[in-house]
Each structure stands twice: as C-alpha cells, then as structure tokens.
N, C-alpha and C. Protein backbone atom coordinates (compact mmCIF):
# COMPACT_ATOMS: atom_id res chain seq x y z
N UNK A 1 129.54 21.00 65.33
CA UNK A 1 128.22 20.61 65.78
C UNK A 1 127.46 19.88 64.68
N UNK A 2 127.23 20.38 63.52
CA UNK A 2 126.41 19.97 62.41
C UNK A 2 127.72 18.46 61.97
N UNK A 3 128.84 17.84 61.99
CA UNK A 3 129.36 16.92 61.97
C UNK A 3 128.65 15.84 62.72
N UNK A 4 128.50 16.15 64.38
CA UNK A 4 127.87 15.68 65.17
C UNK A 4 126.85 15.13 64.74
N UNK A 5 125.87 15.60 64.38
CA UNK A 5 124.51 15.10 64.37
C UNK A 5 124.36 14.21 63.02
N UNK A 6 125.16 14.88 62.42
CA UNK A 6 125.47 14.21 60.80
C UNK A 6 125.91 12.53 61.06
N UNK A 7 126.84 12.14 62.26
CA UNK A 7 127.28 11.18 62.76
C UNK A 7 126.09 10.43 63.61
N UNK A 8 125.23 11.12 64.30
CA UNK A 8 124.67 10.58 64.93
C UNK A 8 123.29 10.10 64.42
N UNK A 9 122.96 11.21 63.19
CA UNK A 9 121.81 10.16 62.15
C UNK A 9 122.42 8.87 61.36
N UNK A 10 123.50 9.09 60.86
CA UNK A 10 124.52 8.07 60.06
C UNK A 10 124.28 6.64 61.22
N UNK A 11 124.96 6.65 62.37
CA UNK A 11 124.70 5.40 63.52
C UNK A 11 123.64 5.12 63.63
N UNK A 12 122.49 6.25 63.88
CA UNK A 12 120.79 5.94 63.97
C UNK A 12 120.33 4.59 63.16
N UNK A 13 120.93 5.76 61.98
CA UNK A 13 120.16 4.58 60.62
C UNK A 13 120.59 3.45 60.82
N UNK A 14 121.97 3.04 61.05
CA UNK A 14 122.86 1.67 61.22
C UNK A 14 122.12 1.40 61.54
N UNK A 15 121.54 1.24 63.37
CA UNK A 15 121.22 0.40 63.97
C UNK A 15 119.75 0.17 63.74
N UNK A 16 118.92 1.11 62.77
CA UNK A 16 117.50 0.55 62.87
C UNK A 16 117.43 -0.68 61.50
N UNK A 17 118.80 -0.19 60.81
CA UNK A 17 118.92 -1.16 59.63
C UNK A 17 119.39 -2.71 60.22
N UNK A 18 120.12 -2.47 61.13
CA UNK A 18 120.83 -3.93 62.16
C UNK A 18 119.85 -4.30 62.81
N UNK A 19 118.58 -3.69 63.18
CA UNK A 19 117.62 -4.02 64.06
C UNK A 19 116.20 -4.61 63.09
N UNK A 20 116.08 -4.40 61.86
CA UNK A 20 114.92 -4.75 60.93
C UNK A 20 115.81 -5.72 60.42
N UNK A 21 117.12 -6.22 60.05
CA UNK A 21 117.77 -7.75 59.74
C UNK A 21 118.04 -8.69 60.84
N UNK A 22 118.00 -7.95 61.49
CA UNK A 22 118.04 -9.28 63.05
C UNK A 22 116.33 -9.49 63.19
N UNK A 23 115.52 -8.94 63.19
CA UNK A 23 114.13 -9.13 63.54
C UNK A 23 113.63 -10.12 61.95
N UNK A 24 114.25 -9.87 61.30
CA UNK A 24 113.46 -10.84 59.95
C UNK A 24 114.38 -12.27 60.15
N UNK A 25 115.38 -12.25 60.60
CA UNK A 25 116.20 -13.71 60.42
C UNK A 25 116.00 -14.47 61.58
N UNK A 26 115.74 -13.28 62.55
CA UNK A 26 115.25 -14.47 64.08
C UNK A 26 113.80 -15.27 63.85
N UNK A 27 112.88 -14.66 63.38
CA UNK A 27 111.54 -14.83 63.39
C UNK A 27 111.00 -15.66 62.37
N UNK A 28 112.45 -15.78 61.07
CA UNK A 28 111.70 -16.72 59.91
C UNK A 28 111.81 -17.92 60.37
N UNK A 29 110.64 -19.05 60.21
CA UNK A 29 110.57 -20.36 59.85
C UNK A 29 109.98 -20.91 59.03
N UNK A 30 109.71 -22.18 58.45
CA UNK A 30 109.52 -22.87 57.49
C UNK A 30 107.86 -23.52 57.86
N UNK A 31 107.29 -23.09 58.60
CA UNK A 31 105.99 -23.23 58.67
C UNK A 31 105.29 -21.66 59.23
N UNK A 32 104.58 -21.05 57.83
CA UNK A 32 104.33 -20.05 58.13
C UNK A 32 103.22 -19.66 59.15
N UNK A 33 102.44 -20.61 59.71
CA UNK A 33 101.46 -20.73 60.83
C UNK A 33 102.31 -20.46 62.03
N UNK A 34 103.33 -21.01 62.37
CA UNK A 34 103.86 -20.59 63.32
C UNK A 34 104.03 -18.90 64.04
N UNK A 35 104.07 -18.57 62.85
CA UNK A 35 104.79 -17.11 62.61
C UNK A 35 103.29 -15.96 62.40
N UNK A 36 102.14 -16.56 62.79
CA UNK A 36 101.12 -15.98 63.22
C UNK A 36 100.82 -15.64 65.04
N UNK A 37 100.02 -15.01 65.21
CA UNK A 37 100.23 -14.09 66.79
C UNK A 37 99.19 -15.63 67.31
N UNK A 38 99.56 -15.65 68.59
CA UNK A 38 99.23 -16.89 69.27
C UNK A 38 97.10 -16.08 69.44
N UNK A 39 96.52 -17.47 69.61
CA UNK A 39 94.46 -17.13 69.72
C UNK A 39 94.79 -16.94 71.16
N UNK A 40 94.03 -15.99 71.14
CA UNK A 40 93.71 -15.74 73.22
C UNK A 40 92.02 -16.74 73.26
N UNK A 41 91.18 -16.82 71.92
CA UNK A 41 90.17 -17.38 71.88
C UNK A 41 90.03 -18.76 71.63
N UNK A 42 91.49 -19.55 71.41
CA UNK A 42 91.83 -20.62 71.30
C UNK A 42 92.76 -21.50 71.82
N UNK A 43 92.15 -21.10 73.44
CA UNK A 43 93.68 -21.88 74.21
C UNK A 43 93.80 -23.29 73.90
N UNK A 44 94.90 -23.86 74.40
CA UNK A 44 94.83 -25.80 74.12
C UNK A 44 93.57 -26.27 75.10
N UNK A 45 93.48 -27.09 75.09
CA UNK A 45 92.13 -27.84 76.15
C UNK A 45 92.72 -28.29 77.38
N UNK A 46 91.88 -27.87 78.58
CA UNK A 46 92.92 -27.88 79.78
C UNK A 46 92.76 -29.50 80.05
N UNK A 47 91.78 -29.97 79.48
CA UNK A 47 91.50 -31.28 79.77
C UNK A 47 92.61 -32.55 79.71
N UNK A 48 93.57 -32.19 79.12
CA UNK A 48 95.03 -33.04 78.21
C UNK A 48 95.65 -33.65 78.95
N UNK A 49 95.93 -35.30 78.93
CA UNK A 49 96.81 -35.42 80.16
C UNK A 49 98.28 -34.64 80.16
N UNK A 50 99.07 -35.16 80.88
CA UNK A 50 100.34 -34.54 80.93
C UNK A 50 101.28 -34.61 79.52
N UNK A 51 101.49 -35.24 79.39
CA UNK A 51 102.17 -36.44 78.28
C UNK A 51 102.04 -35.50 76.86
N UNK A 52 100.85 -35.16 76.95
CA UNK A 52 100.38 -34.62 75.00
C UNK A 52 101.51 -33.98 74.75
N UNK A 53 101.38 -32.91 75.27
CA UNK A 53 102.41 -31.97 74.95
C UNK A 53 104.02 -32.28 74.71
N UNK A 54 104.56 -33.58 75.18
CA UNK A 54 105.88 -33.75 75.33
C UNK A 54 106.60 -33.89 73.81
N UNK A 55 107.50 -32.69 73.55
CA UNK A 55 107.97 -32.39 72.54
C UNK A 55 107.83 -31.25 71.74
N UNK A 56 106.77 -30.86 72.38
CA UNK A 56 106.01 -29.00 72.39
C UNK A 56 106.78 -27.82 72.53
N UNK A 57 107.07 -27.00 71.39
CA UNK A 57 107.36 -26.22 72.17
C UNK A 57 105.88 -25.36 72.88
N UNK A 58 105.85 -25.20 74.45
CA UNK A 58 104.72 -24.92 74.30
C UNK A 58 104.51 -23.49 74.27
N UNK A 59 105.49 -22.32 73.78
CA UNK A 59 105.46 -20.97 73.75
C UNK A 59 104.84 -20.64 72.29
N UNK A 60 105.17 -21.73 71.28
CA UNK A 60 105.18 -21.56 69.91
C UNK A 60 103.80 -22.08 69.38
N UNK A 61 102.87 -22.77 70.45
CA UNK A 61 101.26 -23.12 69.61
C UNK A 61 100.51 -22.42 69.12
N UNK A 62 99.79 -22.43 68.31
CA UNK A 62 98.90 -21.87 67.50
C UNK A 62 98.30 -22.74 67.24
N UNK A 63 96.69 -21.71 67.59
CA UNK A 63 95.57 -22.54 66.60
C UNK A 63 95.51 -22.28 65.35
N UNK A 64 95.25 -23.34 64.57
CA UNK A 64 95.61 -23.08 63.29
C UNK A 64 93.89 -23.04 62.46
N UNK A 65 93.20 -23.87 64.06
CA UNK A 65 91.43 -24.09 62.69
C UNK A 65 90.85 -25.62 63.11
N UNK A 66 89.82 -25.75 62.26
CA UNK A 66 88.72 -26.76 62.98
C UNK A 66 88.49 -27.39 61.53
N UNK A 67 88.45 -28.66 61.83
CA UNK A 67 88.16 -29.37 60.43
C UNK A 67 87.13 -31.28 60.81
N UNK A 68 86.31 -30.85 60.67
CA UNK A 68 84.96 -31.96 61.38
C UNK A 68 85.19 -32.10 62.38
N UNK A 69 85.04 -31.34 63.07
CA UNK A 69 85.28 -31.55 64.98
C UNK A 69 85.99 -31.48 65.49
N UNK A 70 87.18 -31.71 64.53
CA UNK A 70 88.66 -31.41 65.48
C UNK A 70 89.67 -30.23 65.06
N UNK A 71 90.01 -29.88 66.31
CA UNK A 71 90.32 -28.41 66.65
C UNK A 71 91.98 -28.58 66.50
N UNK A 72 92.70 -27.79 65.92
CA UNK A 72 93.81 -28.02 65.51
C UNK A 72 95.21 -26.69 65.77
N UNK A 73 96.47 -27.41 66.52
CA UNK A 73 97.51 -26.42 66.99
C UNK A 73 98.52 -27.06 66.71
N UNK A 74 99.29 -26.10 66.00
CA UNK A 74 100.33 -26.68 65.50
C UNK A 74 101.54 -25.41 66.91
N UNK A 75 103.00 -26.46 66.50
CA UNK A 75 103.88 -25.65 67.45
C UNK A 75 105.12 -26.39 67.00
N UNK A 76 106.03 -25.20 67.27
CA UNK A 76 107.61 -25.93 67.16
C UNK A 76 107.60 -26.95 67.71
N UNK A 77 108.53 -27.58 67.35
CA UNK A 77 109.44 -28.53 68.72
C UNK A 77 109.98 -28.95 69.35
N UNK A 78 110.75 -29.58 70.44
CA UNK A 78 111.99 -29.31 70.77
C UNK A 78 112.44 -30.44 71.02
N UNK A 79 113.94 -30.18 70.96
CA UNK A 79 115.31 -31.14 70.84
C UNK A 79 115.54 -31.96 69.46
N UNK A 80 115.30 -32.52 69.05
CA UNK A 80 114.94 -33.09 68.10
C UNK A 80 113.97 -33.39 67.27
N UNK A 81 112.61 -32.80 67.57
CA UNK A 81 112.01 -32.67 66.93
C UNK A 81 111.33 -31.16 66.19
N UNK A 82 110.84 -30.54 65.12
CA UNK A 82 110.62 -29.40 64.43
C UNK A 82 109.59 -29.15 64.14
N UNK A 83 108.73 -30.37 64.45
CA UNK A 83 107.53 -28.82 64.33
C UNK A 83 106.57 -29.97 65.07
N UNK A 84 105.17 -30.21 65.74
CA UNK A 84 104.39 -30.36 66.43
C UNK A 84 102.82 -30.25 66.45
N UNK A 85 101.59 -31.62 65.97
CA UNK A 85 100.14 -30.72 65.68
C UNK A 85 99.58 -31.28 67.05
N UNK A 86 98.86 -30.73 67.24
CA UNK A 86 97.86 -31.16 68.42
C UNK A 86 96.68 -31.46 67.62
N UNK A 87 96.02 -32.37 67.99
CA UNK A 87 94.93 -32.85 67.24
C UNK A 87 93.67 -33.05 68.59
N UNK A 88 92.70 -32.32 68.04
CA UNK A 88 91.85 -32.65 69.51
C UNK A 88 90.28 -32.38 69.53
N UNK A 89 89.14 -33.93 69.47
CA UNK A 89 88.01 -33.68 68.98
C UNK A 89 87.41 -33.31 70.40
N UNK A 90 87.88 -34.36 71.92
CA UNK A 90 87.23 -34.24 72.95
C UNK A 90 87.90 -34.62 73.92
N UNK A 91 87.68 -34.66 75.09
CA UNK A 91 88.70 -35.40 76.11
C UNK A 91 89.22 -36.70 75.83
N UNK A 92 88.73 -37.35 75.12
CA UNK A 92 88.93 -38.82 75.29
C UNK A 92 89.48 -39.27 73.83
N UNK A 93 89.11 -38.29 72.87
CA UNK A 93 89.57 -38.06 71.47
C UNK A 93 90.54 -37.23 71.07
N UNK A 94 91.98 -37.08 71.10
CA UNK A 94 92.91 -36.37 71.07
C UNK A 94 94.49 -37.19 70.69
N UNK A 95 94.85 -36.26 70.13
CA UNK A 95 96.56 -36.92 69.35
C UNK A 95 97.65 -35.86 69.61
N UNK A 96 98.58 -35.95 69.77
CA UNK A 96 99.52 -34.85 70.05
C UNK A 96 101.01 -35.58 68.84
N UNK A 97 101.16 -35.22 67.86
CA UNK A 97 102.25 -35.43 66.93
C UNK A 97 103.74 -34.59 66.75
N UNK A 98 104.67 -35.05 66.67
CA UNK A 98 105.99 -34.72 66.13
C UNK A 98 107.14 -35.32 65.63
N UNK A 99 107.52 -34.35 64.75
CA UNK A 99 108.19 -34.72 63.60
C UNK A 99 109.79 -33.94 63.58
N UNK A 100 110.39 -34.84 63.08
CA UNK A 100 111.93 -34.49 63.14
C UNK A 100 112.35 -33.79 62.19
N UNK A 101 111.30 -33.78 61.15
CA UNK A 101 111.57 -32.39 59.67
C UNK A 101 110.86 -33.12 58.51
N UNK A 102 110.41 -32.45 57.52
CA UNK A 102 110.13 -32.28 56.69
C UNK A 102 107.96 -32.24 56.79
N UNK A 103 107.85 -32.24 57.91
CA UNK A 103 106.25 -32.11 58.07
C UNK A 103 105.60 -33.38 58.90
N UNK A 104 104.71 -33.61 59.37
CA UNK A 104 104.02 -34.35 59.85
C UNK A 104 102.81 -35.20 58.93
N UNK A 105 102.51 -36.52 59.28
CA UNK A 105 101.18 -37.29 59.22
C UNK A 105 101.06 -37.53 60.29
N UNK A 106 99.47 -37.48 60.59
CA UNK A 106 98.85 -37.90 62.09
C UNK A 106 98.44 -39.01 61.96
N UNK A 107 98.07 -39.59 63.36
CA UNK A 107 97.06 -40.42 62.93
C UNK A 107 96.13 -40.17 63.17
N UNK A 108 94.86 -40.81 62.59
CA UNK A 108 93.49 -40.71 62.96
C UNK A 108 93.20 -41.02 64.46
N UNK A 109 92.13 -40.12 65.08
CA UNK A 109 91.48 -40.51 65.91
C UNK A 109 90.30 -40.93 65.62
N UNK A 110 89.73 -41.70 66.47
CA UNK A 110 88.10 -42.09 66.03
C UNK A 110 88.09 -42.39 64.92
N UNK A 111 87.13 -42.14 64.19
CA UNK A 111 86.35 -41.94 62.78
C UNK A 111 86.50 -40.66 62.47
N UNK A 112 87.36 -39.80 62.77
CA UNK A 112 88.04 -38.60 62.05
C UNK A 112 88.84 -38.86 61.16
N UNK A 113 89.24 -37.43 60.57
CA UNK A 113 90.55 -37.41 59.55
C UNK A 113 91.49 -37.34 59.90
N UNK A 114 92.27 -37.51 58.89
CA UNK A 114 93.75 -37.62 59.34
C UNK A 114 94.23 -36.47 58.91
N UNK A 115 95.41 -35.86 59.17
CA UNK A 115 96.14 -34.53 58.95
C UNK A 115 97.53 -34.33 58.59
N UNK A 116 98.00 -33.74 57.30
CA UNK A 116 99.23 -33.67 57.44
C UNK A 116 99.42 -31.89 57.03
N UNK A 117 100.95 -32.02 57.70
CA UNK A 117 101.76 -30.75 58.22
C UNK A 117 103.21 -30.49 57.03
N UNK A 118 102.56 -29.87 56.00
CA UNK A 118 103.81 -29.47 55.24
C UNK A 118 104.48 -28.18 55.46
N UNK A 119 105.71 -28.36 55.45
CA UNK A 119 106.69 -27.11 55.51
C UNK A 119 106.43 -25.98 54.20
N UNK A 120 106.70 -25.08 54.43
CA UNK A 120 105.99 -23.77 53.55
C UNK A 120 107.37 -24.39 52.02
N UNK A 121 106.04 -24.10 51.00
CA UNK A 121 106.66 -24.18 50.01
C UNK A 121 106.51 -25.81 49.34
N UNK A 122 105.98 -26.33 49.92
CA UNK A 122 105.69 -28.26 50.04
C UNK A 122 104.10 -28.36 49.17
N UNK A 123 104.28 -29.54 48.76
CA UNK A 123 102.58 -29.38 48.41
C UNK A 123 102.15 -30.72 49.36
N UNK A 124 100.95 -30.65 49.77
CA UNK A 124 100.34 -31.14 50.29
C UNK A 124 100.05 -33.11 49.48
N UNK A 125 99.64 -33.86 49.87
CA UNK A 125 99.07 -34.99 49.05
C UNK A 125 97.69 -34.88 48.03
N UNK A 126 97.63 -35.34 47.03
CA UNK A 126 96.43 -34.97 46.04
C UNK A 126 95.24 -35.15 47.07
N UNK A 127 94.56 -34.26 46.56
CA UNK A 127 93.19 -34.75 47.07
C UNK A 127 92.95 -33.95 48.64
N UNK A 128 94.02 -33.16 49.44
CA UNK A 128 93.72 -32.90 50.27
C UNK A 128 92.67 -31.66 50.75
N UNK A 129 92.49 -31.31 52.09
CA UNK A 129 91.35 -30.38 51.88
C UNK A 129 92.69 -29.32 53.02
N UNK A 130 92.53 -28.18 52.44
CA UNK A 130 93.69 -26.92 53.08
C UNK A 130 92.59 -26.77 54.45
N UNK A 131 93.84 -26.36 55.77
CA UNK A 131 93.29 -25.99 56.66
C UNK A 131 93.81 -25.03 56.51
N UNK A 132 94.94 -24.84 57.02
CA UNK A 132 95.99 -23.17 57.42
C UNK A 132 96.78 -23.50 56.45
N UNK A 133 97.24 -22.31 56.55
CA UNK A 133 98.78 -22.30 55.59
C UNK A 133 99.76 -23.78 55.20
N UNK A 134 99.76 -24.79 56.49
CA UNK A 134 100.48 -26.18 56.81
C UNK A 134 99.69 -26.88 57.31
N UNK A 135 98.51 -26.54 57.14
CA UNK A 135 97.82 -28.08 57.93
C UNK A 135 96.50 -28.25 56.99
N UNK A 136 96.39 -29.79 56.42
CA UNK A 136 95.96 -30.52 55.64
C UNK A 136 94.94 -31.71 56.26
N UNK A 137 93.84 -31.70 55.75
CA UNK A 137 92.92 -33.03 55.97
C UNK A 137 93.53 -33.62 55.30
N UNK A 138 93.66 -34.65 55.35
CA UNK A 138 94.07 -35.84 54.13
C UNK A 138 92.95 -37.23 54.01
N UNK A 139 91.66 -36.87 54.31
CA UNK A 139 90.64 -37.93 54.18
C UNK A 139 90.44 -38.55 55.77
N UNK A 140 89.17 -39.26 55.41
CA UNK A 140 88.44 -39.81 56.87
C UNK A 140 88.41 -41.28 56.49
C-alpha cells in the first residue's frame, strides 16, 4: 500500500512538472505585450471597415495605451506575418499594420505620430517616447 501512494505522488509530481514546462513554452513570445490578459475596457472600435484587421490574429489583441489621441493594439499575426498594431485616432483616422518579423513601423495618420513595434529585447530608435513594453512613438 505505502509503495502505492509512494508511486502515485512520484507520477503526481511528473505531471504537474510536464504541465508548468508545457504552459511556459506554449505561451512564450517575443513581444511581451502580447502575453498580457486581453482590456474588457478596451475593445477595438466597432467602427473599422472590414479590411483593418486582415492579418490579425484577432484572438491575440491587446490594448497596449494611448499616445496623442491614438489608441493603440497590438496582436499576433497570421500566415506570414508576426506580429500586428492597430493604430486608431477616429473613424476616418485609423491604420492597421503587419510585419513579417523583426517589429513594425507605421505610418502616420493625419498629423499624428508614427509608431514602432520592437520585439522584446530590441531597442527602440533614439529619441523615442515608450508606450508598452513594444510600442514606441517615434515623432509627429
């Protein structure tokens, strides 16, 4: 009996040890914003045509923050592309970007700034102003 249980804490442990290395290797990526819990207070803007999003993943957005008016979500991306910002001052003022790796530049909308998206561990361009963890003003 006492073998038994001796065996059956021994497997326990296995699998909570197999279960805390599968949960850290599924979940890491290279933009640590991602890997924050999605805003319930920051959905995307329902206003968007269809189109923005194409290349989104759209399970993976996050708001990342607001920087002179424009409201900012970054997200994986898919098929070929890796990571994704949404850029968005108003209905009529909005950018949807993606990039095949190593980070994003946007372009400006309006008389806004422009934004770039470095992968964790990257430095940003001189002079920039930090939004989140990966997302960068880079001047107006």
């Amino acid at each position: 009996m006492a073998h038994t249980t001796k065996v059956m804490m021994l497997a326990g442990a296995a699998l909570l040890l197999l279960g805390a290395t599968a949960g850290c290797s599924g979940s890491a990526s290279t933009y640590a914003d991602l890997d924050n819990l999605p805003s319930i207070d920051m959905p995307i803007p329902a206003d968007l045509e269809n189109q923005t999003l194409d290349g989104f993943d759209t399970e993976s957005i996050r708001w990342v923050g607001e920087y002179e008016g424009s409201q900012l979500w970054l997200a994986a991306g898919t098929d070929e592309f890796e990571v994704c910002l949404l850029q968005y001052a108003d209905a009529r003022e909005w950018s949807g970007s993606c990039s095949g790796g190593d980070g994003i530049s946007s372009a400006r909308i309006g008389d806004g700034p422009q934004f770039q998206v470095v992968p964790d561990g990257q430095e940003p361009r001189e002079g920039s102003d930090r939004v989140s963890n990966n997302v960068y003003a880079t001047g107006a």
